[in-house]
N, C-alpha and C. Protein backbone atom coordinates (compact mmCIF):
# COMPACT_ATOMS: atom_id res chain seq x y z
N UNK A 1 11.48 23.43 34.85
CA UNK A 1 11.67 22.20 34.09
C UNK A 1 13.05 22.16 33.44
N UNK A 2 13.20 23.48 33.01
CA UNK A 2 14.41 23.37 32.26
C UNK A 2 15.96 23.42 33.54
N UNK A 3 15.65 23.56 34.32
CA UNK A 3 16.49 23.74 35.16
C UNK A 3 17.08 22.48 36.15
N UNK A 4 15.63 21.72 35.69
CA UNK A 4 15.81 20.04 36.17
C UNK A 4 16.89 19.49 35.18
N UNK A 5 16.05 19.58 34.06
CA UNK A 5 17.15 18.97 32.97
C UNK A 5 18.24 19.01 32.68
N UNK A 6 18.72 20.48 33.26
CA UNK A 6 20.31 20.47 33.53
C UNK A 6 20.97 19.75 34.73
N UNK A 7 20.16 19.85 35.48
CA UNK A 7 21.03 18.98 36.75
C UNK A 7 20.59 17.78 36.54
N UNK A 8 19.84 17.09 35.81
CA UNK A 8 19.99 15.66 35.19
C UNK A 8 20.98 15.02 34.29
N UNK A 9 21.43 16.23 34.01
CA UNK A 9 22.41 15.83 33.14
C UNK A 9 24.20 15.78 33.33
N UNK A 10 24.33 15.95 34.86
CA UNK A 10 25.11 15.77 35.22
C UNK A 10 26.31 17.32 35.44
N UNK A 11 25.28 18.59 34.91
CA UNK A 11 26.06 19.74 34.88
C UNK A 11 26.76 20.09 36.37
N UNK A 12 27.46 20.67 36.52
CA UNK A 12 28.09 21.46 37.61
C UNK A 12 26.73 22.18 38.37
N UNK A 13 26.86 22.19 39.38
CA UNK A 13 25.83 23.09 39.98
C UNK A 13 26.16 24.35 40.04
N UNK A 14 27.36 24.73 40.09
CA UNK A 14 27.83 26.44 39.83
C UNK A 14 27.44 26.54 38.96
N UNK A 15 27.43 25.88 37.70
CA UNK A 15 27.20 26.02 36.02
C UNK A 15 25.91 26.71 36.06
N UNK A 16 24.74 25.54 36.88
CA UNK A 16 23.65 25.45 36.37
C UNK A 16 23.06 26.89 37.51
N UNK A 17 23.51 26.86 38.52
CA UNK A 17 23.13 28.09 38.83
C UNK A 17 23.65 29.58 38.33
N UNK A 18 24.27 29.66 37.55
CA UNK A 18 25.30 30.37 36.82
C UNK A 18 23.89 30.94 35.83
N UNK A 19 23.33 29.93 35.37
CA UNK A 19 22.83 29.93 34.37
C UNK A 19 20.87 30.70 34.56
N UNK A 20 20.59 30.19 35.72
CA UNK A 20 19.63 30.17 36.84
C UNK A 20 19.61 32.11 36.82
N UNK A 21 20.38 32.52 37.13
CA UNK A 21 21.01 33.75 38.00
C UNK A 21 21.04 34.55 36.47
N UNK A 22 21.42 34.52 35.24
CA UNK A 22 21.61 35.37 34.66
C UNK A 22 20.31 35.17 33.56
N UNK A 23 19.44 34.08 33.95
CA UNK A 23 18.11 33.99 33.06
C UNK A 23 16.84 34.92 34.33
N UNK A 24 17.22 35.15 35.71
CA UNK A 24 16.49 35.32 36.60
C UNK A 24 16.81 36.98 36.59
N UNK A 25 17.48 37.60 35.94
CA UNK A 25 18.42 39.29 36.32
C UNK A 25 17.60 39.75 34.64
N UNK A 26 17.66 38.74 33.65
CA UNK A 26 17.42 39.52 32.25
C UNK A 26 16.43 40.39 32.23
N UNK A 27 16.24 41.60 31.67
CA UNK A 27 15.07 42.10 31.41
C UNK A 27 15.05 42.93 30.01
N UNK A 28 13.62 43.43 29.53
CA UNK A 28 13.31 43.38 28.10
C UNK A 28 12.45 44.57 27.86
N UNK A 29 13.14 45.52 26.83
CA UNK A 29 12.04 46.34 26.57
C UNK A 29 11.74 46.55 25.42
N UNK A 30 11.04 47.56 24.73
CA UNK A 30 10.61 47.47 23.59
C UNK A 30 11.09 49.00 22.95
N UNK A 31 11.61 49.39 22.34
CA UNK A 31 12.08 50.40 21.80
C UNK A 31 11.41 50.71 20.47
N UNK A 32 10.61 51.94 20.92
CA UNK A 32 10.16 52.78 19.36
C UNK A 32 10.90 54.11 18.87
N UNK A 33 11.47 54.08 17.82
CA UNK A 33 11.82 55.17 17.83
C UNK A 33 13.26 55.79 18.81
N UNK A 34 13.31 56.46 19.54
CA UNK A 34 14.01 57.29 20.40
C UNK A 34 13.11 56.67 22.12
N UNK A 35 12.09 55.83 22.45
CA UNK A 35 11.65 55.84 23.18
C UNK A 35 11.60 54.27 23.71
N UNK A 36 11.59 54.32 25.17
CA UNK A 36 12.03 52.89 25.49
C UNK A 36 10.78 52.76 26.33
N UNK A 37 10.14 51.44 26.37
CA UNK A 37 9.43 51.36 27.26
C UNK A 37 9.81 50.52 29.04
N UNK A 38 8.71 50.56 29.50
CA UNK A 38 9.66 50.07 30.70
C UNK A 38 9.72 48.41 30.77
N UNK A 39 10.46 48.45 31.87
CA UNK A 39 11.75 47.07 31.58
C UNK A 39 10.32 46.33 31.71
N UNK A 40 10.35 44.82 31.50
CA UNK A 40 9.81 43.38 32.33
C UNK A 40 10.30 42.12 31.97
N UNK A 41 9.81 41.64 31.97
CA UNK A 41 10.66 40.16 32.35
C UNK A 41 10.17 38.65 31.32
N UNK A 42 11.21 38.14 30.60
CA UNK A 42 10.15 36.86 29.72
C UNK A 42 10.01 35.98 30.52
N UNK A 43 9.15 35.44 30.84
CA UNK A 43 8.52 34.21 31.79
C UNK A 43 8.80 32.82 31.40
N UNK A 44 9.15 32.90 29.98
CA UNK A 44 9.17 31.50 29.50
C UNK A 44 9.97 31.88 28.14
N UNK A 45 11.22 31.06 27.56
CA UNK A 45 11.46 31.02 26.36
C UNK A 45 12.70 31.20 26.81
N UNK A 46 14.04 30.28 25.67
CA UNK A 46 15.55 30.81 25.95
C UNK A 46 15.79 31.86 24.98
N UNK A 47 16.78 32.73 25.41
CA UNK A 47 17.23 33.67 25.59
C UNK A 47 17.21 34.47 23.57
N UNK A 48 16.38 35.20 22.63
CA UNK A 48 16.72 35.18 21.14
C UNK A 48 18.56 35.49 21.05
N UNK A 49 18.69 34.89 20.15
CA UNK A 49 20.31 35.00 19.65
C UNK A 49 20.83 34.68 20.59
N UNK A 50 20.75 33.67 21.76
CA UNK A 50 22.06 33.89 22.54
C UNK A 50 22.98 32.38 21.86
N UNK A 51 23.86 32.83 22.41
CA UNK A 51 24.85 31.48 21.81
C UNK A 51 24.63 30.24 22.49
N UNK A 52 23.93 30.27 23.83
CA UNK A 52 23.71 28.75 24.65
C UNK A 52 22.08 28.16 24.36
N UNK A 53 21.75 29.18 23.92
CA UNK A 53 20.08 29.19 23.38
C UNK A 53 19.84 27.79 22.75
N UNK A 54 20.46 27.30 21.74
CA UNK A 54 19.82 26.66 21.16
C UNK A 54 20.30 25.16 21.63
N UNK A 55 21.78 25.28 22.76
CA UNK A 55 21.51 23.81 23.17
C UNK A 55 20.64 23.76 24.63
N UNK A 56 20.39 24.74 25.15
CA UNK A 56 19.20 24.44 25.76
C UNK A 56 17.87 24.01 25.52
N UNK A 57 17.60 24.66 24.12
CA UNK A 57 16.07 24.01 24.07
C UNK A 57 15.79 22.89 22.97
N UNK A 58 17.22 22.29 22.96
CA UNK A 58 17.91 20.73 22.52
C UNK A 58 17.30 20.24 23.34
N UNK A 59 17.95 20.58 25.03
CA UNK A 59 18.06 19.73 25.64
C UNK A 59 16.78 19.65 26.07
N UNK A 60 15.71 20.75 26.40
CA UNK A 60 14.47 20.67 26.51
C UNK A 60 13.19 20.00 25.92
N UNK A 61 13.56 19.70 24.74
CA UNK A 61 12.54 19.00 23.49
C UNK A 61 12.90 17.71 23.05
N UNK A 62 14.84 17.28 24.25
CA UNK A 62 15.19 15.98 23.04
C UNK A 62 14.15 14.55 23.66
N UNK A 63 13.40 14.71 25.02
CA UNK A 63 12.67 13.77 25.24
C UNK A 63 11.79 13.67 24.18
N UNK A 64 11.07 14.30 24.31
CA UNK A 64 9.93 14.60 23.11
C UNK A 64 10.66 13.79 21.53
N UNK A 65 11.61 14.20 21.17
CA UNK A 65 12.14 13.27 20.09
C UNK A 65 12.59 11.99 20.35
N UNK A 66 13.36 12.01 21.03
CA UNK A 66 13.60 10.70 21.96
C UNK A 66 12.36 9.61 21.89
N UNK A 67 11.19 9.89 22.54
CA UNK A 67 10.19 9.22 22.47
C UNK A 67 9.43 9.23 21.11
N UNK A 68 9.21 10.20 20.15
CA UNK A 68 9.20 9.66 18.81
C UNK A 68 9.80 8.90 17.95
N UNK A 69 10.76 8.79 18.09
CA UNK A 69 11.90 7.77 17.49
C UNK A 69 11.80 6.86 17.89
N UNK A 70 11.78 6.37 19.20
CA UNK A 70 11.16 4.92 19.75
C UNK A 70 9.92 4.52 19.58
N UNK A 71 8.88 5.16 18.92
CA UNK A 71 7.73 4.33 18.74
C UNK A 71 7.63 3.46 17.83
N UNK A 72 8.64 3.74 16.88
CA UNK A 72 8.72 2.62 15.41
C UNK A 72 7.45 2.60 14.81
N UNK A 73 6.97 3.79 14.86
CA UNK A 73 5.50 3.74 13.57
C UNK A 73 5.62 5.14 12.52
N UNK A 74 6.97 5.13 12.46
CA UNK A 74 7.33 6.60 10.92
C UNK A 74 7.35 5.28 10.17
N UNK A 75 8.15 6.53 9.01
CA UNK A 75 8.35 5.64 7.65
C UNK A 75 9.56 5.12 7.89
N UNK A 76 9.64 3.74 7.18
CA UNK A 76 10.87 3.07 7.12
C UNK A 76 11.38 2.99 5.88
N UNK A 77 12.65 3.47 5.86
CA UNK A 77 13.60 3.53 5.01
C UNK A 77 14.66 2.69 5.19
N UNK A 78 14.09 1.17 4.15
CA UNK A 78 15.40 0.20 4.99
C UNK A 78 15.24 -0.16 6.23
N UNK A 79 16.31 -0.78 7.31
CA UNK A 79 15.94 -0.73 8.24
C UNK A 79 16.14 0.32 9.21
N UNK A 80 15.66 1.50 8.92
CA UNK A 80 15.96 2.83 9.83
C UNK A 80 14.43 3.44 9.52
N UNK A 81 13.57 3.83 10.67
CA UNK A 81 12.37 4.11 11.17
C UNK A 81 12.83 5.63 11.39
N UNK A 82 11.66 6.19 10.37
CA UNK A 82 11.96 8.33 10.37
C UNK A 82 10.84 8.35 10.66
N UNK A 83 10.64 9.11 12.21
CA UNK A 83 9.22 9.30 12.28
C UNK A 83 9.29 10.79 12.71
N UNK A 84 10.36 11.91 12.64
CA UNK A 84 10.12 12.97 12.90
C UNK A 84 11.89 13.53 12.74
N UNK A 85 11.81 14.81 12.00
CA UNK A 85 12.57 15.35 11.18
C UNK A 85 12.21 17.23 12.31
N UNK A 86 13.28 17.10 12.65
CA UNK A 86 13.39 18.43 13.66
C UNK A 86 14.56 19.57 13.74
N UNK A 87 14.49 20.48 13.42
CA UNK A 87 15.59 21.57 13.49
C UNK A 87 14.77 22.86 14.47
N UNK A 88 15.38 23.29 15.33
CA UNK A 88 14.65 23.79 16.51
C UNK A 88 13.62 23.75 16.48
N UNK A 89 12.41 24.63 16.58
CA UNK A 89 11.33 24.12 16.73
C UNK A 89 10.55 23.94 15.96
N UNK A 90 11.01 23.69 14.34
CA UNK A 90 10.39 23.49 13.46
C UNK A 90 10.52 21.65 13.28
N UNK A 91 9.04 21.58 13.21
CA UNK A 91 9.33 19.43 13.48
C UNK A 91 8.49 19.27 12.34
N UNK A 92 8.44 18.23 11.68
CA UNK A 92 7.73 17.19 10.87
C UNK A 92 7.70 15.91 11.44
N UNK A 93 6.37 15.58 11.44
CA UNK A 93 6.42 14.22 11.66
C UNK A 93 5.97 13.37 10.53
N UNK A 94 6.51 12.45 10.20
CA UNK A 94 6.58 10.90 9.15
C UNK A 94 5.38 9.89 9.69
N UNK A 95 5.01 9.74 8.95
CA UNK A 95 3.72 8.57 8.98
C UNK A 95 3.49 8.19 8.25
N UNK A 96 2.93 6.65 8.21
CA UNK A 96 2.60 5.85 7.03
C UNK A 96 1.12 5.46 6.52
N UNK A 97 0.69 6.20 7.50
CA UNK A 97 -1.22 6.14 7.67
C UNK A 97 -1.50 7.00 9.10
N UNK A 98 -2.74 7.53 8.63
CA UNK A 98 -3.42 8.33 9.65
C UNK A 98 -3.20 8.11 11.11
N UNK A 99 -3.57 6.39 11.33
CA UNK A 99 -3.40 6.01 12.52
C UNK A 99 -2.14 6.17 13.23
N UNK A 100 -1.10 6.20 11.86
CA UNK A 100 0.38 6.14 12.98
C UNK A 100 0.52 7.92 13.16
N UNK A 101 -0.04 8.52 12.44
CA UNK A 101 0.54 10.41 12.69
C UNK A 101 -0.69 10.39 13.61
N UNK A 102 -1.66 9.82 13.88
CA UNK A 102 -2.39 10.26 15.18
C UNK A 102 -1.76 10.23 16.92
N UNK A 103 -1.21 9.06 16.71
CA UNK A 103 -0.16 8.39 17.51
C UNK A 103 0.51 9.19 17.96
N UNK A 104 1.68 9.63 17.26
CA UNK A 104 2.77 10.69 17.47
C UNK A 104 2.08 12.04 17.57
N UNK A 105 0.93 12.43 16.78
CA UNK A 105 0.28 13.74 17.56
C UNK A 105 0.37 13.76 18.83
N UNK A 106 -0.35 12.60 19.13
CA UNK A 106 -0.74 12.50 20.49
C UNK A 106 0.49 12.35 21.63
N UNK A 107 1.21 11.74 21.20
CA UNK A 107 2.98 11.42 21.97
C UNK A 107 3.15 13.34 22.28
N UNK A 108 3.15 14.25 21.24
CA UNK A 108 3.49 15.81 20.86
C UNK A 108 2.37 16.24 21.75
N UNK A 109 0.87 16.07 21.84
CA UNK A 109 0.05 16.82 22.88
C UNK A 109 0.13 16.57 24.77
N UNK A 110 0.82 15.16 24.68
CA UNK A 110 1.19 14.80 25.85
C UNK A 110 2.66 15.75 26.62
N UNK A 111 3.79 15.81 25.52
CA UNK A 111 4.66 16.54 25.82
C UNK A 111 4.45 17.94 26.37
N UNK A 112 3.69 18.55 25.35
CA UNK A 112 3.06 19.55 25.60
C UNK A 112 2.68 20.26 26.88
N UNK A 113 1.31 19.20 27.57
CA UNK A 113 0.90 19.40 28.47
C UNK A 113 1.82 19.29 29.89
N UNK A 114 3.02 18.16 29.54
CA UNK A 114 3.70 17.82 30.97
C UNK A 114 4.94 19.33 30.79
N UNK A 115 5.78 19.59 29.46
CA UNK A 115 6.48 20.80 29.42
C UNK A 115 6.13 21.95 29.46
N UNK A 116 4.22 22.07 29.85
CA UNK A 116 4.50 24.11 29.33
C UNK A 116 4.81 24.62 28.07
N UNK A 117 4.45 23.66 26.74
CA UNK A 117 4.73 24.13 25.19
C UNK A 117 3.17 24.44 24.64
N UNK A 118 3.35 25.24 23.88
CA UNK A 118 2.29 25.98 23.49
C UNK A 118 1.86 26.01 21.65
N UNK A 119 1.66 24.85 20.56
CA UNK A 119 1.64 24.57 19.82
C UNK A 119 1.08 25.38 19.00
N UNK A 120 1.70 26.26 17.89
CA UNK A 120 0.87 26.74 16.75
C UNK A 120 0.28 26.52 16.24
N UNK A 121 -1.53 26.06 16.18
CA UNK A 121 -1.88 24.97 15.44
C UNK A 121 -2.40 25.68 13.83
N UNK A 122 -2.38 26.86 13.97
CA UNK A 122 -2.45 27.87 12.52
C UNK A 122 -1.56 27.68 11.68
N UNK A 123 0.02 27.48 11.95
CA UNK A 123 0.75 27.12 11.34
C UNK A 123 0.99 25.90 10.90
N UNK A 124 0.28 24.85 11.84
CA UNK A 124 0.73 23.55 11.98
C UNK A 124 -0.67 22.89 10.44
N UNK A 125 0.30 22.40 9.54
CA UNK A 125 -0.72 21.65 8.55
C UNK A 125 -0.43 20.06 8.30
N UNK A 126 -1.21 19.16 7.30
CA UNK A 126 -0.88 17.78 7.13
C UNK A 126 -0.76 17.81 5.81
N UNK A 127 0.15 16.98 5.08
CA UNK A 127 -0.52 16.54 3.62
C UNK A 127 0.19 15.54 3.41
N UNK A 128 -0.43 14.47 2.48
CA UNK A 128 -0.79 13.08 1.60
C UNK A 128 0.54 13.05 0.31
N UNK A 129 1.18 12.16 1.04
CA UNK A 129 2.12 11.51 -0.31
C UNK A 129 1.94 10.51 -1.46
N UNK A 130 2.02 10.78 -2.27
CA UNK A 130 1.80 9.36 -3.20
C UNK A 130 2.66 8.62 -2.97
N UNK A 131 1.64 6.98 -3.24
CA UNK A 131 2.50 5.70 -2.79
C UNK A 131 2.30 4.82 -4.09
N UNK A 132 3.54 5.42 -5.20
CA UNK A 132 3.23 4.81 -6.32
C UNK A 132 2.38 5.47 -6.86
N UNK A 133 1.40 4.78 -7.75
CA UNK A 133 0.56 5.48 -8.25
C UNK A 133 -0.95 5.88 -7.47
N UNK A 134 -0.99 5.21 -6.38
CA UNK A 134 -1.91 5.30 -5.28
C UNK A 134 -2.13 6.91 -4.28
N UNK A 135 -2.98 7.54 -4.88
CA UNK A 135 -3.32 8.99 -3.88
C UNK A 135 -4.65 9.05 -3.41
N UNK A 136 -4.47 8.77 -2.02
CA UNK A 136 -6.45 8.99 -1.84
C UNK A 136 -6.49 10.18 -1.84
N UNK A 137 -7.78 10.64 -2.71
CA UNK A 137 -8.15 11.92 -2.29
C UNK A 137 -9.40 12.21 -1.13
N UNK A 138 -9.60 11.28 -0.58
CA UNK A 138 -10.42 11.50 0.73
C UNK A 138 -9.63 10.89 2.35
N UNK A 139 -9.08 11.80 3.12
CA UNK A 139 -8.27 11.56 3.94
C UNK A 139 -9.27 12.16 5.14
N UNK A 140 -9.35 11.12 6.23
CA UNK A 140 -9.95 11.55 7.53
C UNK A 140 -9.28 12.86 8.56
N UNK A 141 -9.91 13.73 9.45
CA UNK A 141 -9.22 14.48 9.32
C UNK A 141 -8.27 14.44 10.55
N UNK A 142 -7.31 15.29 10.65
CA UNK A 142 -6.87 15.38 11.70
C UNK A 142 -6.53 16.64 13.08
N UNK A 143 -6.23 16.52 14.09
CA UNK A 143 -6.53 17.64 14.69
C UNK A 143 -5.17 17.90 15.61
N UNK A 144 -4.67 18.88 15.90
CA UNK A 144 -3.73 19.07 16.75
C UNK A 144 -3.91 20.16 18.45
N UNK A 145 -4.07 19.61 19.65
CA UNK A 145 -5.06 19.89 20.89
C UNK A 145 -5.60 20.85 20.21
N UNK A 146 -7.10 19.56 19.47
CA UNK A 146 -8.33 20.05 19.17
C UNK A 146 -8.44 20.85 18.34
N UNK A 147 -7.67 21.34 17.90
CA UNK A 147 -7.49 22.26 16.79
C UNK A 147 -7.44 21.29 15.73
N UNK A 148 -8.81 21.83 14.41
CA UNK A 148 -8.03 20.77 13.00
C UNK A 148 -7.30 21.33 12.31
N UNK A 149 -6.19 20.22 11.02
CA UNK A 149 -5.11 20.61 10.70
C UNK A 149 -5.60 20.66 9.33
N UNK A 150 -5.33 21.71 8.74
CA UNK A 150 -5.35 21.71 7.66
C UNK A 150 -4.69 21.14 6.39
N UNK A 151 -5.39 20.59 5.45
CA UNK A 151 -4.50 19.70 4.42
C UNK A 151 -3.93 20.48 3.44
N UNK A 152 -2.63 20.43 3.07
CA UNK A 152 -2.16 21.33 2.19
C UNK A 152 -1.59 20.53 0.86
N UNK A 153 -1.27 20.78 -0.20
CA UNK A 153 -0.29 19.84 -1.07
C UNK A 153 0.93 20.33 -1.60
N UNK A 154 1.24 21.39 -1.03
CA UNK A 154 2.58 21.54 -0.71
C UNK A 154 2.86 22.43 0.39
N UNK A 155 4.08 22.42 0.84
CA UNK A 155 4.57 23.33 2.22
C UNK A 155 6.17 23.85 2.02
N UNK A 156 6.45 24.76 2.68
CA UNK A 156 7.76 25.12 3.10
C UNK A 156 8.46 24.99 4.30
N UNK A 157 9.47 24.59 3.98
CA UNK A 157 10.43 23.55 5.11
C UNK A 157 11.59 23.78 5.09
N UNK A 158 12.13 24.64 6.36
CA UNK A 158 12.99 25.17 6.25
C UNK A 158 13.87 25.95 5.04
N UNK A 159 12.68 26.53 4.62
CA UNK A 159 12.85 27.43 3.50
C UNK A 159 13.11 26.62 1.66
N UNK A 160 12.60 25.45 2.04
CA UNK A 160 12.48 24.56 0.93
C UNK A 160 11.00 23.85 0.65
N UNK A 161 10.95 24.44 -0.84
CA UNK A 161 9.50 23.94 -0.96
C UNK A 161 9.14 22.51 -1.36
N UNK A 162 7.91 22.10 -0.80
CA UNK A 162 8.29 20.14 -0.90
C UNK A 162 6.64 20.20 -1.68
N UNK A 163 6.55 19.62 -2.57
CA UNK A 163 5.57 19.70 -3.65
C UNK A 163 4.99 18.28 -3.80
N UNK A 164 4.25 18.27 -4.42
CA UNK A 164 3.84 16.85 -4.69
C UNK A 164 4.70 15.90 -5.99
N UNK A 165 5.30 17.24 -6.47
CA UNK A 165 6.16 16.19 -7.65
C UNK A 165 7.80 15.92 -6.91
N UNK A 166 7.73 16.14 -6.15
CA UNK A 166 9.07 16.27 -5.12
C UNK A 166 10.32 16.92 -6.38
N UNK A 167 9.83 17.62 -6.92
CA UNK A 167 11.50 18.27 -7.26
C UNK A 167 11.59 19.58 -7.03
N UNK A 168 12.46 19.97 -7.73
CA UNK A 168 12.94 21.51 -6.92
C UNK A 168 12.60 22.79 -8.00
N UNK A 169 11.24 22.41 -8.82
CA UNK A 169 11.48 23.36 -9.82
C UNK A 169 11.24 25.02 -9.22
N UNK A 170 10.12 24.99 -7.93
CA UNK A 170 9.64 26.35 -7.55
C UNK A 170 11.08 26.72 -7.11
N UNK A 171 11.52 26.03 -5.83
CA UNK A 171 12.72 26.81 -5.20
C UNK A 171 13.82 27.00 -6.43
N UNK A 172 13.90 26.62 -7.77
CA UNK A 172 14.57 27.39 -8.77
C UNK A 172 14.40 28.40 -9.25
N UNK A 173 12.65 28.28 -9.44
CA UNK A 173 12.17 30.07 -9.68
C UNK A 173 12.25 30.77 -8.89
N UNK A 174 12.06 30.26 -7.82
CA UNK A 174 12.22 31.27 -6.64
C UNK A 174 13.84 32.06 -6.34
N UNK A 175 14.72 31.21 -6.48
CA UNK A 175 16.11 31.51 -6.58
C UNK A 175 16.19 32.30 -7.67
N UNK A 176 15.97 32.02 -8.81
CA UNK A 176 16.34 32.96 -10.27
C UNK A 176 15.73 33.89 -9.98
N UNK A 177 14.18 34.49 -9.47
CA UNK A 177 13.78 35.96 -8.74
C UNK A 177 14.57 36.11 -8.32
N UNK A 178 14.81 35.85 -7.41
CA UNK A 178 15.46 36.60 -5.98
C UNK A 178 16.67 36.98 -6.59
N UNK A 179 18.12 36.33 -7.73
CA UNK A 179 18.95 36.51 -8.58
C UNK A 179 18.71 37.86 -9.26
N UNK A 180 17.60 37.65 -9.95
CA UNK A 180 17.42 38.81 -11.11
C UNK A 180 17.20 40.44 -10.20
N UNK A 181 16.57 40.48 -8.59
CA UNK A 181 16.55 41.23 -8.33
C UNK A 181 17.86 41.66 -7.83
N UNK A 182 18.06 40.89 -7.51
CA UNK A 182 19.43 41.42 -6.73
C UNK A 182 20.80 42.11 -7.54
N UNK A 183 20.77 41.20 -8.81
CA UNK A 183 21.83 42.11 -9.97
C UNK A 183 21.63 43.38 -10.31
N UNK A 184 19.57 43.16 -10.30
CA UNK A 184 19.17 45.05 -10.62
C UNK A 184 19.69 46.03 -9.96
N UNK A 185 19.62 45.99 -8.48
CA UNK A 185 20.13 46.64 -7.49
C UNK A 185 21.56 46.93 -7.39
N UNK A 186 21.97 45.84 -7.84
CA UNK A 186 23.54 46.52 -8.39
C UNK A 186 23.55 47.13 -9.33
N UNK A 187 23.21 46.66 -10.48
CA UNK A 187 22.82 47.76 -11.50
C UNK A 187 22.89 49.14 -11.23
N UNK A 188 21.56 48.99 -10.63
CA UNK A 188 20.93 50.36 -10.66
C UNK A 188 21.79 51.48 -9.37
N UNK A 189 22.45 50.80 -8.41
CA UNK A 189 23.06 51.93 -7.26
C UNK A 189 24.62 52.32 -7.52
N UNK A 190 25.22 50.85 -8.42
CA UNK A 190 26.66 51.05 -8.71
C UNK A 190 27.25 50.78 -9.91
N UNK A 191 26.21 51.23 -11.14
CA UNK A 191 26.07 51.45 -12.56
C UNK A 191 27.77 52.37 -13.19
N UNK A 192 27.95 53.15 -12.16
CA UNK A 192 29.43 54.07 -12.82
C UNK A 192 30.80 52.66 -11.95
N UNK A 193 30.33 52.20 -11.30
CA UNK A 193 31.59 51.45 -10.81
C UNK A 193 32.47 50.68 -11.90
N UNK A 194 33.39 50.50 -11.94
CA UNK A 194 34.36 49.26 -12.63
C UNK A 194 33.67 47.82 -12.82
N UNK A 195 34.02 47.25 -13.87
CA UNK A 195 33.74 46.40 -13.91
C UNK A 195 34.20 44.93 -12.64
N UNK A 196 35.17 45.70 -11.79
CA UNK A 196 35.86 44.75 -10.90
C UNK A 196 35.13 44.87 -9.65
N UNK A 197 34.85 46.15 -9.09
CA UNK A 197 34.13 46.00 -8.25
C UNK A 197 32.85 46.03 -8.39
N UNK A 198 32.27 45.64 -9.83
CA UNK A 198 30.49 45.36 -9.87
C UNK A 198 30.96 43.26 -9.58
N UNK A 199 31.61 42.94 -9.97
CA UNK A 199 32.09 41.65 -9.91
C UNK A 199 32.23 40.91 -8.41
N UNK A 200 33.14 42.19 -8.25
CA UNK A 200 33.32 41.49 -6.40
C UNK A 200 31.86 41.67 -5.77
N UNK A 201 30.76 42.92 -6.07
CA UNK A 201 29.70 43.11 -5.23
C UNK A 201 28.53 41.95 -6.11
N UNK A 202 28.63 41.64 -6.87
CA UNK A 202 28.21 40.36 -7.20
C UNK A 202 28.37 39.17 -7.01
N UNK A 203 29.45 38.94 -6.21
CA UNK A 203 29.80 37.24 -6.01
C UNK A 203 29.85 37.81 -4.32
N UNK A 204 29.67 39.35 -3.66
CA UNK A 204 29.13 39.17 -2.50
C UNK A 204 27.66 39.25 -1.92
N UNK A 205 26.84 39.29 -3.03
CA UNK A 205 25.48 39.50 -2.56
C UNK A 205 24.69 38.45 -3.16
N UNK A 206 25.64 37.84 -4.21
CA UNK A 206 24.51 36.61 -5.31
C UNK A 206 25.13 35.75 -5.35
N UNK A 207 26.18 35.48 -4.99
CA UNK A 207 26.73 34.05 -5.20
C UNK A 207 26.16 33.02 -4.67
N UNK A 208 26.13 32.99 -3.71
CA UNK A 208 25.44 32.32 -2.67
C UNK A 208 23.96 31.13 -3.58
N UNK A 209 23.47 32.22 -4.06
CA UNK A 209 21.96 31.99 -4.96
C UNK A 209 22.64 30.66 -6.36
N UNK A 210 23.68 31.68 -6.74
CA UNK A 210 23.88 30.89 -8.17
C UNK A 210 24.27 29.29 -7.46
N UNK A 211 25.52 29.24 -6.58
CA UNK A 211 25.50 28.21 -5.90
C UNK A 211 24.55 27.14 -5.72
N UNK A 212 23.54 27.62 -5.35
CA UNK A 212 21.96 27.02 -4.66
C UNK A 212 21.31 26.10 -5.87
N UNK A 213 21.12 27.02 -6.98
CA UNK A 213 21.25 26.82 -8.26
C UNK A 213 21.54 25.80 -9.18
């Protein structure tokens, strides 16, 4: 499939067999310790860490978005229709009622079945926004191939927590932990150092956080 999609797209055929040839040679083992096991082969999936990795399975999933975006049943913001929010294979889909996220489930179980994708549905949950002051608390349920989804009232998204009060107070606590440990550790391993280089190893291991902050 994926190999169609490149020559649909107008690639070089040296390219795409280029590409063919060094996904068809890879092999994979598992290393414990001092001990390797023997080689075999991934059957399915691009390549972890490689640098072409991730516009391949762009190019593999952008139908699938493609056709969510054209159904015009997300939320509208203005006149611009969000019905699915995607960074590799982590997706959200936008809906404005049950009926329209059934919809686009279903658009996602169809993909599925024609690409060879294999849906987490353990991971995969739903939850209920307030509209105004309006929250039902009885929501019909929903299921992802057959699997039901569990309702949650808050989640993490791309490492950002989305709450029902939509602000950012957890991912602040969560940042100020993660802060307070990390100074300890300086503290505690480079306690005789200078004050210059506890400084520099602080704006290289925590800055980042206070930033966030």
């Amino acid at each position: 499939m994926l190999w169609r999609k490149l020559e649909g797209i107008g690639l070089p055929d040296g390219c795409t067999d280029l590409i063919m040839f060094w996904y068809s040679k890879q092999v994979n083992y598992v290393r414990w310790a001092n001990e390797y096991s023997e080689p075999y082969r991934m059957q399915c999936r691009v390549r972890q860490g490689g640098l072409i990795s991730p516009r391949l399975f762009n190019l593999y999933v952008d139908a699938l978005i493609r056709e969510l975006s054209g159904m015009r049943v997300g939320c509208h913001i203005g006149n611009v229709c969000v019905s699915n929010i995607s960074y590799a294979n982590d997706m959200v889909l936008l809906a404005p009622s049950v009926s329209a996220l059934r919809t686009l489930i279903g658009a996602c179980e169809r993909f599925d079945v024609s690409h060879g994708l294999l849906y987490n549905t353990k991971k995969s949950q739903f939850r209920v926004f307030k509209a105004g002051s309006k929250y039902p608390k009885v929501v019909p349920p929903n299921t992802l191939c057959n699997a039901p989804l569990e309702r949650v009232y808050k989640f993490k998204y791309l490492g950002h927590i989305v709450t029902d009060s939509t602000k950012d107070d957890e991912d602040i606590e969560r940042e100020r932990r993660a802060l307070s440990v990390r100074a300890n550790m300086l503290v505690h391993r480079f306690g005789r150092c200078t004050d210059t280089v506890k400084i520099t190893l602080f704006k290289a291991y925590s800055l980042y956080i206070v930033i966030f902050v």
